[in-house]
N, C-alpha and C. Protein backbone atom coordinates (compact mmCIF):
# COMPACT_ATOMS: atom_id res chain seq x y z
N UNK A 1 131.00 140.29 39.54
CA UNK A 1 131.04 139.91 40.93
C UNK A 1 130.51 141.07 41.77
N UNK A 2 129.42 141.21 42.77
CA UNK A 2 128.97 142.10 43.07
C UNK A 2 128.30 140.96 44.57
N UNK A 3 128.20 141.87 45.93
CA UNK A 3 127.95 141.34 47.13
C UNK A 3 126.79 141.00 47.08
N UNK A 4 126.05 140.03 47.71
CA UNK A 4 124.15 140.13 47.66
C UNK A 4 124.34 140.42 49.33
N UNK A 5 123.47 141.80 49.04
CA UNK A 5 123.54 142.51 50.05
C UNK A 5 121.92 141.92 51.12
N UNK A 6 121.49 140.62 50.34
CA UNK A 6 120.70 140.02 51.01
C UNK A 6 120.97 138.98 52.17
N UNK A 7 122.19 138.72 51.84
CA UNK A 7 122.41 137.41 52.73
C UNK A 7 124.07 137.26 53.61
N UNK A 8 124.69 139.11 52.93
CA UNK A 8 126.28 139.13 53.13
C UNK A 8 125.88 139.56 54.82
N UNK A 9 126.83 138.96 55.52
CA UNK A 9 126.10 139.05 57.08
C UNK A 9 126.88 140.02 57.38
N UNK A 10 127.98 140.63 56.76
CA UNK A 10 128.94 142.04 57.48
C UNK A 10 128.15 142.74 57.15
N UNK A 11 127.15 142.90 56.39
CA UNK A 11 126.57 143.70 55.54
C UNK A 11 124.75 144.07 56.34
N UNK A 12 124.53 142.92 57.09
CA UNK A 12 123.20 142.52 57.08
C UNK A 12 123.51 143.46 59.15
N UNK A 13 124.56 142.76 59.37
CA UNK A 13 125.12 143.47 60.88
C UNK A 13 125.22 144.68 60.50
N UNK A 14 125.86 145.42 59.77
CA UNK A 14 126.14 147.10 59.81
C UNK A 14 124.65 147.28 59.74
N UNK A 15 124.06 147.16 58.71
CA UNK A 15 122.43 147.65 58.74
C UNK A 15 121.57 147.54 59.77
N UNK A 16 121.53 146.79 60.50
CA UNK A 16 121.09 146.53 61.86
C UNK A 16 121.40 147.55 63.11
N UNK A 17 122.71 147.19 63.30
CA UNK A 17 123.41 148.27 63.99
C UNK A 17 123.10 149.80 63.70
N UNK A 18 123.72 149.87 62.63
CA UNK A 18 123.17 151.37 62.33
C UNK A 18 121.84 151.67 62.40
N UNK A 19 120.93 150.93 61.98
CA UNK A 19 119.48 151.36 61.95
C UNK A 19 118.77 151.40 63.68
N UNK A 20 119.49 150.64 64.46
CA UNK A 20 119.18 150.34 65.94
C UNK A 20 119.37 151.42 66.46
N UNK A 21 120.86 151.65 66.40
CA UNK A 21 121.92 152.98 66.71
C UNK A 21 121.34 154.10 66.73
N UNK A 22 121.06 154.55 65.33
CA UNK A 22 120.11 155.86 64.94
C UNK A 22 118.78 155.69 65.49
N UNK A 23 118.04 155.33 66.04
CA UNK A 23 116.60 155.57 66.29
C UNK A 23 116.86 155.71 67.62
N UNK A 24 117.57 155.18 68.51
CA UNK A 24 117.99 154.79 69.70
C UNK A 24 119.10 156.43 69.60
N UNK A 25 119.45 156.85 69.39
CA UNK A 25 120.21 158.27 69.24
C UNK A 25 119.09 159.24 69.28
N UNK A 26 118.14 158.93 68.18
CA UNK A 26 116.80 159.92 67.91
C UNK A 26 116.09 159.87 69.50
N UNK A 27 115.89 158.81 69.67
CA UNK A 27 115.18 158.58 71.18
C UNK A 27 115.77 159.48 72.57
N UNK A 28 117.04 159.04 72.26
CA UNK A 28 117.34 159.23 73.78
C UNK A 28 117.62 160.52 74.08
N UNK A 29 117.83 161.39 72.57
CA UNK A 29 118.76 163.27 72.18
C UNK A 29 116.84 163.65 72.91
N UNK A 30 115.64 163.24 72.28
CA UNK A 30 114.37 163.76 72.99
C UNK A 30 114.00 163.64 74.16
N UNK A 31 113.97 162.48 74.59
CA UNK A 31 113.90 161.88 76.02
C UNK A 31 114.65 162.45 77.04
N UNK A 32 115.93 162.45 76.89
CA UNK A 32 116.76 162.39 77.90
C UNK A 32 118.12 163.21 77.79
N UNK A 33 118.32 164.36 76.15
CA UNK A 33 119.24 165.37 75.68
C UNK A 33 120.44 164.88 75.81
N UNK A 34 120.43 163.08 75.71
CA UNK A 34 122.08 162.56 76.01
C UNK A 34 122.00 161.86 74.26
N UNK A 35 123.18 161.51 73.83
CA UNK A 35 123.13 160.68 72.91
C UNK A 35 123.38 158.98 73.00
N UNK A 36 123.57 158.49 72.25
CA UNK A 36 123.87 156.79 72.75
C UNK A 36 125.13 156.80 73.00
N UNK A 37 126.19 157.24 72.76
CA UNK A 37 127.52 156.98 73.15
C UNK A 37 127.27 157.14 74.45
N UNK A 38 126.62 158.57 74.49
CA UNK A 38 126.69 158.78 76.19
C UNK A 38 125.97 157.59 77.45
N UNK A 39 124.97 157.34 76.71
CA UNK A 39 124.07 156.11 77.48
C UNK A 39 125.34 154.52 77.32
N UNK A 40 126.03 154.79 75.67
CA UNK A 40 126.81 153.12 76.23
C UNK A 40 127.75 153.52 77.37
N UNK A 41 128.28 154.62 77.44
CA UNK A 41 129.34 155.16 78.47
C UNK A 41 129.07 154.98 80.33
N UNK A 42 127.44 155.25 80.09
CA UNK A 42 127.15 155.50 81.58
C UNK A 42 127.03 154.16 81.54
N UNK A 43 126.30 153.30 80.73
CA UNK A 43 126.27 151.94 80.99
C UNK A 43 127.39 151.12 81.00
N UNK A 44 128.44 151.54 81.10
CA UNK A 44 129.51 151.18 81.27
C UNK A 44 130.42 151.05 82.27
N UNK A 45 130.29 152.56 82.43
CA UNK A 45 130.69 152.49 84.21
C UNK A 45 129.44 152.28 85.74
N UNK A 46 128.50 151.71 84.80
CA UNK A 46 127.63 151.26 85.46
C UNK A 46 127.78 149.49 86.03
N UNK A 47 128.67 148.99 84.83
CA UNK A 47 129.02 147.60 84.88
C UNK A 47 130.97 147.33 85.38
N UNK A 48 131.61 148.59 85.16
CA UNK A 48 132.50 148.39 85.47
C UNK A 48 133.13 149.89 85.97
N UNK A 49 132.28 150.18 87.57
CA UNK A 49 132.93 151.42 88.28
C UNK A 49 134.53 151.23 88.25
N UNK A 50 134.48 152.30 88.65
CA UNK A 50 136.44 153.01 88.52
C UNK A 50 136.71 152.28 87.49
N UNK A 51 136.17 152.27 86.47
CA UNK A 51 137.46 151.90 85.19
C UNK A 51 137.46 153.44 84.35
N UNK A 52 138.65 153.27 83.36
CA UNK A 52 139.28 154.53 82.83
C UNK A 52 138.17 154.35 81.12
N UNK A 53 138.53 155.56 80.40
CA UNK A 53 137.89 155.37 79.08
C UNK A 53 138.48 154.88 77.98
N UNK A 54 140.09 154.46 78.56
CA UNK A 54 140.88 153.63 77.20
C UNK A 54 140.07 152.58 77.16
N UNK A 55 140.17 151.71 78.65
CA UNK A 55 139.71 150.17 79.11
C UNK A 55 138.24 150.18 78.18
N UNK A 56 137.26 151.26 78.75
CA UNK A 56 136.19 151.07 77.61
C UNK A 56 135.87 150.88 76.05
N UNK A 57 136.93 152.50 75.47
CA UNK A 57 136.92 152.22 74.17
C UNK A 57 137.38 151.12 73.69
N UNK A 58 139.04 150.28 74.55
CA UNK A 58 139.34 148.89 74.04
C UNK A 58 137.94 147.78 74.10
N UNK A 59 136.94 147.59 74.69
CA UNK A 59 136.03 146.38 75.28
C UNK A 59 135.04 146.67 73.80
N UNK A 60 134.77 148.16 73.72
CA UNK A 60 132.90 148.58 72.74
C UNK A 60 133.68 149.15 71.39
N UNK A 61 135.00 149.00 70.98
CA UNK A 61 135.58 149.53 70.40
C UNK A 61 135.19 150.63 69.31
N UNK A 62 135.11 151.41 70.29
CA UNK A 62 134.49 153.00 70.21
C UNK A 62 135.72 153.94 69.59
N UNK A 63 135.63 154.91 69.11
CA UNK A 63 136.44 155.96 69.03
C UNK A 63 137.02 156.89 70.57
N UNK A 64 138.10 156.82 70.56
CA UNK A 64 138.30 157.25 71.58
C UNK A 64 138.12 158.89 71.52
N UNK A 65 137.87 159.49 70.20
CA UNK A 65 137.56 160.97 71.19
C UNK A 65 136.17 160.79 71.01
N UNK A 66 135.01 159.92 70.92
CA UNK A 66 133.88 160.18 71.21
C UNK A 66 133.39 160.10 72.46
N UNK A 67 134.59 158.73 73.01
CA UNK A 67 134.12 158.63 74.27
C UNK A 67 134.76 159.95 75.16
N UNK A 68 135.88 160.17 74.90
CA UNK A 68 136.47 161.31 75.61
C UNK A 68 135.30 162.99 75.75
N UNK A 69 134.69 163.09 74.34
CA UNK A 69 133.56 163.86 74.92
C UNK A 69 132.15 163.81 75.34
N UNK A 70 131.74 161.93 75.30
CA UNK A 70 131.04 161.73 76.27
C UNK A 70 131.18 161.61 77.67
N UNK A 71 132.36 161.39 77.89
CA UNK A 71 133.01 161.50 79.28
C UNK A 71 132.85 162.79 79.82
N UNK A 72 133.24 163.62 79.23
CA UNK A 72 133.75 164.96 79.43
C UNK A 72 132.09 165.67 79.94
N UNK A 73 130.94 165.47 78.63
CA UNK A 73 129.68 165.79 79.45
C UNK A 73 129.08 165.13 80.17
N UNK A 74 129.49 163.63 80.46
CA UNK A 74 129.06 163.13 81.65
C UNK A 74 129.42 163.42 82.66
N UNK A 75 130.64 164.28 82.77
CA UNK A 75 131.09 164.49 84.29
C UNK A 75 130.03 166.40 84.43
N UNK A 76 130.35 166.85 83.21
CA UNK A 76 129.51 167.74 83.38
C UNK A 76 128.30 168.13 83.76
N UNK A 77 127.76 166.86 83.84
CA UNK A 77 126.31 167.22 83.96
C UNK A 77 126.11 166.53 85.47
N UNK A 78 127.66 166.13 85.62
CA UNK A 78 127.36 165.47 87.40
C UNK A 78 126.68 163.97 87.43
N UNK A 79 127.43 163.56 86.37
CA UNK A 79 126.69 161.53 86.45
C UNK A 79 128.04 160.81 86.43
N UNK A 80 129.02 161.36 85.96
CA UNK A 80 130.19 160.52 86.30
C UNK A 80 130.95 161.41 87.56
N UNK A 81 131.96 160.70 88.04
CA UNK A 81 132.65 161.46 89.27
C UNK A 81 134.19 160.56 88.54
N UNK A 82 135.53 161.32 89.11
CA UNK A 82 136.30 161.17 88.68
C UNK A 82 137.33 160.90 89.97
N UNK A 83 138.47 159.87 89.47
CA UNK A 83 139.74 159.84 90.60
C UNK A 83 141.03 159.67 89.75
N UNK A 84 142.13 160.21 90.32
CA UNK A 84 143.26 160.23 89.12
C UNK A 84 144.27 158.63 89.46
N UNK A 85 144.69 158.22 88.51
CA UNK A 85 145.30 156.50 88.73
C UNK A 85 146.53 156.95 87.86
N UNK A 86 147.37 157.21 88.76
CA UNK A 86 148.83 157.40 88.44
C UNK A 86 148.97 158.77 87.77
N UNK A 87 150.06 159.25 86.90
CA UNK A 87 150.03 160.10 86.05
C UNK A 87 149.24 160.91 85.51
N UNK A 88 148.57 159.62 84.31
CA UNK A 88 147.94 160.27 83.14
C UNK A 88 146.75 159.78 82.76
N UNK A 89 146.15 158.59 83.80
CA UNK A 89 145.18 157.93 83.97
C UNK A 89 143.99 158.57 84.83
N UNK A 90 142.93 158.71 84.64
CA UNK A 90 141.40 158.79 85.37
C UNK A 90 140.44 157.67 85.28
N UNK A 91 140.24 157.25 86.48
CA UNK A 91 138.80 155.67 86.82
C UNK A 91 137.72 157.35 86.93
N UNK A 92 136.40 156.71 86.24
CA UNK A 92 135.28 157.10 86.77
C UNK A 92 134.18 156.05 87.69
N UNK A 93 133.65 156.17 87.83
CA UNK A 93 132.20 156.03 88.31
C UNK A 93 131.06 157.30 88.14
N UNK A 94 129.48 156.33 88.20
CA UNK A 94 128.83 157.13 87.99
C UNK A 94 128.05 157.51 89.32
N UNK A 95 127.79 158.88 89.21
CA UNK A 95 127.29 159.26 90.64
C UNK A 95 125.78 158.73 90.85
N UNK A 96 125.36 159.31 92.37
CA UNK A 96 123.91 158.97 92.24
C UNK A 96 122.83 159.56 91.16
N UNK A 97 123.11 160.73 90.45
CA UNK A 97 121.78 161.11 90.01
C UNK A 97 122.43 160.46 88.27
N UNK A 98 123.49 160.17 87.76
CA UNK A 98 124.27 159.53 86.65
C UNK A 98 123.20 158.16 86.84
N UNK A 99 123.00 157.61 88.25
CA UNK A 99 122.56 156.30 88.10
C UNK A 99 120.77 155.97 87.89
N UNK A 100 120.59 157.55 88.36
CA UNK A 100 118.90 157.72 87.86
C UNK A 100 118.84 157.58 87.09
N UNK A 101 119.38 158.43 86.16
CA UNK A 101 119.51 158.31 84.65
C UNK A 101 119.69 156.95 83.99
N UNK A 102 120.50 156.71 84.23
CA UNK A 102 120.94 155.14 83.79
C UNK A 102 119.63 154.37 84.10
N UNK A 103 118.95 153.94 85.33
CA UNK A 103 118.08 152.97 85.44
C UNK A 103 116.70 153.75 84.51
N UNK A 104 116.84 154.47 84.53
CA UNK A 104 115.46 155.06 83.27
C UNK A 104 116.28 155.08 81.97
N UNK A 105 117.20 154.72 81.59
CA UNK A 105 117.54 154.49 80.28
C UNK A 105 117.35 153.17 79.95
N UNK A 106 117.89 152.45 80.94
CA UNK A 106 118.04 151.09 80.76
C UNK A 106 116.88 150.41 80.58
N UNK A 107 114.99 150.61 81.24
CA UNK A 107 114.27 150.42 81.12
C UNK A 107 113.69 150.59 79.45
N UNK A 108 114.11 151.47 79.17
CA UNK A 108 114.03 151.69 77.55
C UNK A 108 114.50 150.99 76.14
N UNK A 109 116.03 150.78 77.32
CA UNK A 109 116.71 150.00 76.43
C UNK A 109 116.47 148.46 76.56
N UNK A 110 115.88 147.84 77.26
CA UNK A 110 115.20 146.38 77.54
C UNK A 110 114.30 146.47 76.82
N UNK A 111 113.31 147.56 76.98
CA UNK A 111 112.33 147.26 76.03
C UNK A 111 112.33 147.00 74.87
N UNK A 112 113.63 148.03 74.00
CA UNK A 112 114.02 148.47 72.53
C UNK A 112 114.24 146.93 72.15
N UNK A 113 115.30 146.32 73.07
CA UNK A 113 115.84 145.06 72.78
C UNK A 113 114.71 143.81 72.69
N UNK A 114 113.51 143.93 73.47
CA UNK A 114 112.63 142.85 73.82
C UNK A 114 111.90 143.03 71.87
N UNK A 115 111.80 144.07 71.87
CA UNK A 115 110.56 144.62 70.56
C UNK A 115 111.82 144.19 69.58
N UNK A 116 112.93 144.43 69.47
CA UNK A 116 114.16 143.58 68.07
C UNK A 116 113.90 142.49 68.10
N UNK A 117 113.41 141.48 68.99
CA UNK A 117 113.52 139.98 69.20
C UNK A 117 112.36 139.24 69.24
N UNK A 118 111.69 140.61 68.91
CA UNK A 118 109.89 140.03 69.01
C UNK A 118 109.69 138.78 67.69
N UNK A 119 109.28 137.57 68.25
CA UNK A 119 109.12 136.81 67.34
C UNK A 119 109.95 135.54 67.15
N UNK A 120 111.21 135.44 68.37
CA UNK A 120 112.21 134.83 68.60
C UNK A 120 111.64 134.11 69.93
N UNK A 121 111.71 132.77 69.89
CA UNK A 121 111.79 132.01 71.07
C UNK A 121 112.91 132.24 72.00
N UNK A 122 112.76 131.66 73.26
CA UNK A 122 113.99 132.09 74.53
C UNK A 122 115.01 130.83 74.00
N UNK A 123 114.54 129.80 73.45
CA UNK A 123 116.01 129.27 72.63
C UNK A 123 116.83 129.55 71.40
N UNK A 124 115.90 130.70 70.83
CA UNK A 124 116.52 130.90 69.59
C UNK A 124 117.21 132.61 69.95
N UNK A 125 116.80 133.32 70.94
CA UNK A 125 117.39 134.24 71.57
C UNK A 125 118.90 133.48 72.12
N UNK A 126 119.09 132.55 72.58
CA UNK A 126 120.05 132.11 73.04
C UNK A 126 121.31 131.61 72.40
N UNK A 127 120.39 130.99 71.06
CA UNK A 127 121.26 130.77 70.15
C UNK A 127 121.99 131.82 69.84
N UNK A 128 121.14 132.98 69.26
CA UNK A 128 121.62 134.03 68.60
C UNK A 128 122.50 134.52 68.91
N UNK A 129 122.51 134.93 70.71
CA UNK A 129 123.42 135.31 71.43
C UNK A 129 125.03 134.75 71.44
N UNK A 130 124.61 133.06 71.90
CA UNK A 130 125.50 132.58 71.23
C UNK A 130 126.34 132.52 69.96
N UNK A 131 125.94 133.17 68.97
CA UNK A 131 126.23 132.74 67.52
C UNK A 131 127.22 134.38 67.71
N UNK A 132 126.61 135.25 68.45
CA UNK A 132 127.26 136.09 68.32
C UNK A 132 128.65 136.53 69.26
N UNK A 133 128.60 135.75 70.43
CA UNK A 133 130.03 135.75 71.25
C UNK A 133 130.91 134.76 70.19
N UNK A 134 130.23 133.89 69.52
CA UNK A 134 131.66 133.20 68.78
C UNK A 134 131.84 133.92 67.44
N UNK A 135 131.34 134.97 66.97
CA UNK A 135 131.49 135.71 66.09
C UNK A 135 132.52 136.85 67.04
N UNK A 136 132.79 137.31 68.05
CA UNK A 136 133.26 138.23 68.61
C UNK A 136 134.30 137.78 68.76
N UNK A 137 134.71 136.17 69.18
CA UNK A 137 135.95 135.27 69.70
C UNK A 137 136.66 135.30 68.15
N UNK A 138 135.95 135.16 67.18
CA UNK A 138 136.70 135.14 65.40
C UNK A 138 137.49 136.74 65.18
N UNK A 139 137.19 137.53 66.24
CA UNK A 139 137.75 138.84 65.46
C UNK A 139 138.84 138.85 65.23
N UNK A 140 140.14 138.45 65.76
CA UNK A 140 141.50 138.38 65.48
C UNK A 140 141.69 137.48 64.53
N UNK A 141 140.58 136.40 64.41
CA UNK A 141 141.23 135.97 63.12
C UNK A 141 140.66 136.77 61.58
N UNK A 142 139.69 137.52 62.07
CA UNK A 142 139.13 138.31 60.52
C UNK A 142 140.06 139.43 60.11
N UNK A 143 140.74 140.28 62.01
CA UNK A 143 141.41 141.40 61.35
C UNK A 143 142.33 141.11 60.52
N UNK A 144 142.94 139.40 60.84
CA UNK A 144 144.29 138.95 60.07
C UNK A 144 144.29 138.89 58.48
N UNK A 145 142.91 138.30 58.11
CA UNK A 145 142.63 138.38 56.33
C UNK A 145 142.90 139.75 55.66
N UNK A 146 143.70 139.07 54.75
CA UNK A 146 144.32 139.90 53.78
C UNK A 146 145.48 140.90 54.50
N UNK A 147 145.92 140.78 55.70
CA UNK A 147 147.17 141.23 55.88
C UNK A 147 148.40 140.70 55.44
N UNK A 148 148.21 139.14 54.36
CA UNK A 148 149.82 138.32 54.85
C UNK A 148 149.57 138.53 53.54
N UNK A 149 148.64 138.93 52.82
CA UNK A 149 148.54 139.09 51.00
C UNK A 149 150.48 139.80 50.59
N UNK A 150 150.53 139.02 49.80
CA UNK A 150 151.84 139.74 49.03
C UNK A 150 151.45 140.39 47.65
């Protein structure tokens, strides 16, 4: 019994991802001396100002100390700005020159995405999309397999 790593789709997604991930890391460390965490981060509080970096890592389910030291040089470099929410909580937003950045990333990253899909009709882009929010809606039931095993 052995996976066919041709057609196993957990298998066919990690490779994708990762291979996207890494070139898109290679790109952006030359371009722009940020990495992709840092670009999903700004793009993040680009879509959802004043939110904190738990709320994020829960949504992109990221590692939380990666985001914590993409956070940490995003405020450093003056693209995020910070406000304290109770205690032990911080909302960011990203500042104005955070958002330069961002709209010249983002142009890159449309493109990256247009050139993955090259070859895909605007209904079969749609599908896909689709195929993949109800793959995202299944996650609680995948984390559950093999937990009730005795």
């Amino acid at each position: 019994m052995k996976l066919d790593l041709e057609s196993y789709f957990p298998g066919l997604l990690l490779w994708l991802s990762n291979k996207v991930s890494s070139s898109a890391s290679s790109l952006y460390r030359e371009k722009f001396r940020i990495a992709v965490t840092d670009w999903r981060m700004l793009s993040y509080f680009m879509i959802y100002p004043w939110s904190t970096a738990s709320k994020a890592a829960e949504l992109m389910g990221l590692d939380k100390a990666a985001i914590s030291r993409s956070v940490a040089l995003l405020m450093t470099k003056g693209w995020l700005k910070c406000r304290p929410l109770g205690l032990r909580k911080i909302e960011y937003q990203v500042t104005p020159s955070g958002e330069k950045l961002h709209n010249a990333l983002f142009k890159l990253a449309i493109a990256r995405e247009k050139a993955l899909l090259e070859g895909f009709s605007e209904d079969e882009r749609k599908l896909l999309i689709s195929m993949m929010h109800r793959m995202l809606n299944n996650l609680k039931t995948v984390e559950k397999v093999g937990r009730d095993l005795t």
